[in-house]
Protein backbone atom coordinates (compact mmCIF):
# COMPACT_ATOMS: atom_id res chain seq x y z
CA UNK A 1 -0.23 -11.85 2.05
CA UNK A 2 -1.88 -11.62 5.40
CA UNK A 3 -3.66 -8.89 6.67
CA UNK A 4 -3.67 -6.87 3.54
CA UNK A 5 -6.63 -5.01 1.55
CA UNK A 6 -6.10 -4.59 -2.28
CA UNK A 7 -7.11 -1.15 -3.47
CA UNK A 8 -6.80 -0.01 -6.74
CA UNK A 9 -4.98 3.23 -7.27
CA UNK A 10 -8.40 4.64 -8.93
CA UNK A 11 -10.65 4.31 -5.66
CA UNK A 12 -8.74 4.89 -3.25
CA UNK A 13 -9.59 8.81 -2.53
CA UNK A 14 -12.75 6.95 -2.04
CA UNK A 15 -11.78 4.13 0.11
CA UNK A 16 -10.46 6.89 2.85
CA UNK A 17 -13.41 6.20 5.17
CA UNK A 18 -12.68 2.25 4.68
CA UNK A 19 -9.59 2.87 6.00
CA UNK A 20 -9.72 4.82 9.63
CA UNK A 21 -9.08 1.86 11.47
CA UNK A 22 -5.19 1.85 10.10
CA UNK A 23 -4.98 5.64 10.41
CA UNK A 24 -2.38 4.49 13.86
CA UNK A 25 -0.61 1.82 11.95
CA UNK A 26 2.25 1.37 9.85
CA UNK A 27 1.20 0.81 6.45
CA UNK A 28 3.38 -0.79 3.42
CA UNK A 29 1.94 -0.24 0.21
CA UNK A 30 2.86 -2.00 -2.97
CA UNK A 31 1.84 -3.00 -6.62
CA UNK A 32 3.22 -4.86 -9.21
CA UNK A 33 6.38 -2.80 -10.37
CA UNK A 34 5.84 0.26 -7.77
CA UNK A 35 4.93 3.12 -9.47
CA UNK A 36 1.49 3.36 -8.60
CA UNK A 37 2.48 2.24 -4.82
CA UNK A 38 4.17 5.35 -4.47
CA UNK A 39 1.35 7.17 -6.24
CA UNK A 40 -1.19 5.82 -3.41
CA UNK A 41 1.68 6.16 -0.79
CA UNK A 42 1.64 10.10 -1.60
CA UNK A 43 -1.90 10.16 -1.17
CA UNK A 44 -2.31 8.34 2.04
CA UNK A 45 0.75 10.20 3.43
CA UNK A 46 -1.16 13.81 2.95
CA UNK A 47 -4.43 12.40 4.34
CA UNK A 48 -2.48 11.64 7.53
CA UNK A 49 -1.48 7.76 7.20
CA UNK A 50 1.54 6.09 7.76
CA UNK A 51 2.39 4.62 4.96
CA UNK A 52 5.53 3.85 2.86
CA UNK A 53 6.19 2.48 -0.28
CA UNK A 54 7.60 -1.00 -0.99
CA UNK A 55 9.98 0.57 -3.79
CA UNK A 56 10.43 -1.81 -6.97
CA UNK A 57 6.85 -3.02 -5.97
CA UNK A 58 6.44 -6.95 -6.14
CA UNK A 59 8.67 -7.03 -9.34
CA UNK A 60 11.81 -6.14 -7.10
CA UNK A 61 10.86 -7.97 -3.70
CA UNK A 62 14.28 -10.02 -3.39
CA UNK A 63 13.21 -11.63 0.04
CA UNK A 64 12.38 -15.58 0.37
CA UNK A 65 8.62 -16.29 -1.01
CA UNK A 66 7.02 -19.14 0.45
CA UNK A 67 3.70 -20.94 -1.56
CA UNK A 68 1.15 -22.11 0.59
């Protein structure tokens, strides 16, 4: 996908400073089944980011995927 960063749910207390620049942005945050998504959503939600969880994580995505 475009534009994203891939952070595992381990680091990314530690990534904080990484991420200022999209402390004014929306951000969608997702994994593989979304559990840990909404883990890291939590965490990025009390340090004052916008985020929101893509619920069902990739696993449930139901939109059109197109291979490039």
């Amino acid at each position: 996908m475009p534009n994203t960063d891939c952070i595992p749910i381990q680091i990314i207390t530690e990534k904080m400073k990484d991420l200022e620049n999209y402390r004014n942005k929306t951000m969608i945050v997702y994994c593989r089944s979304g559990n840990r998504s909404e883990t890291a959503t939590k965490i990025l939600n009390e340090n004052g980011f916008k985020a929101f969880n893509m619920i069902g994580g990739i696993n449930g995505w139901e939109g059109e995927v197109v291979h490039n």
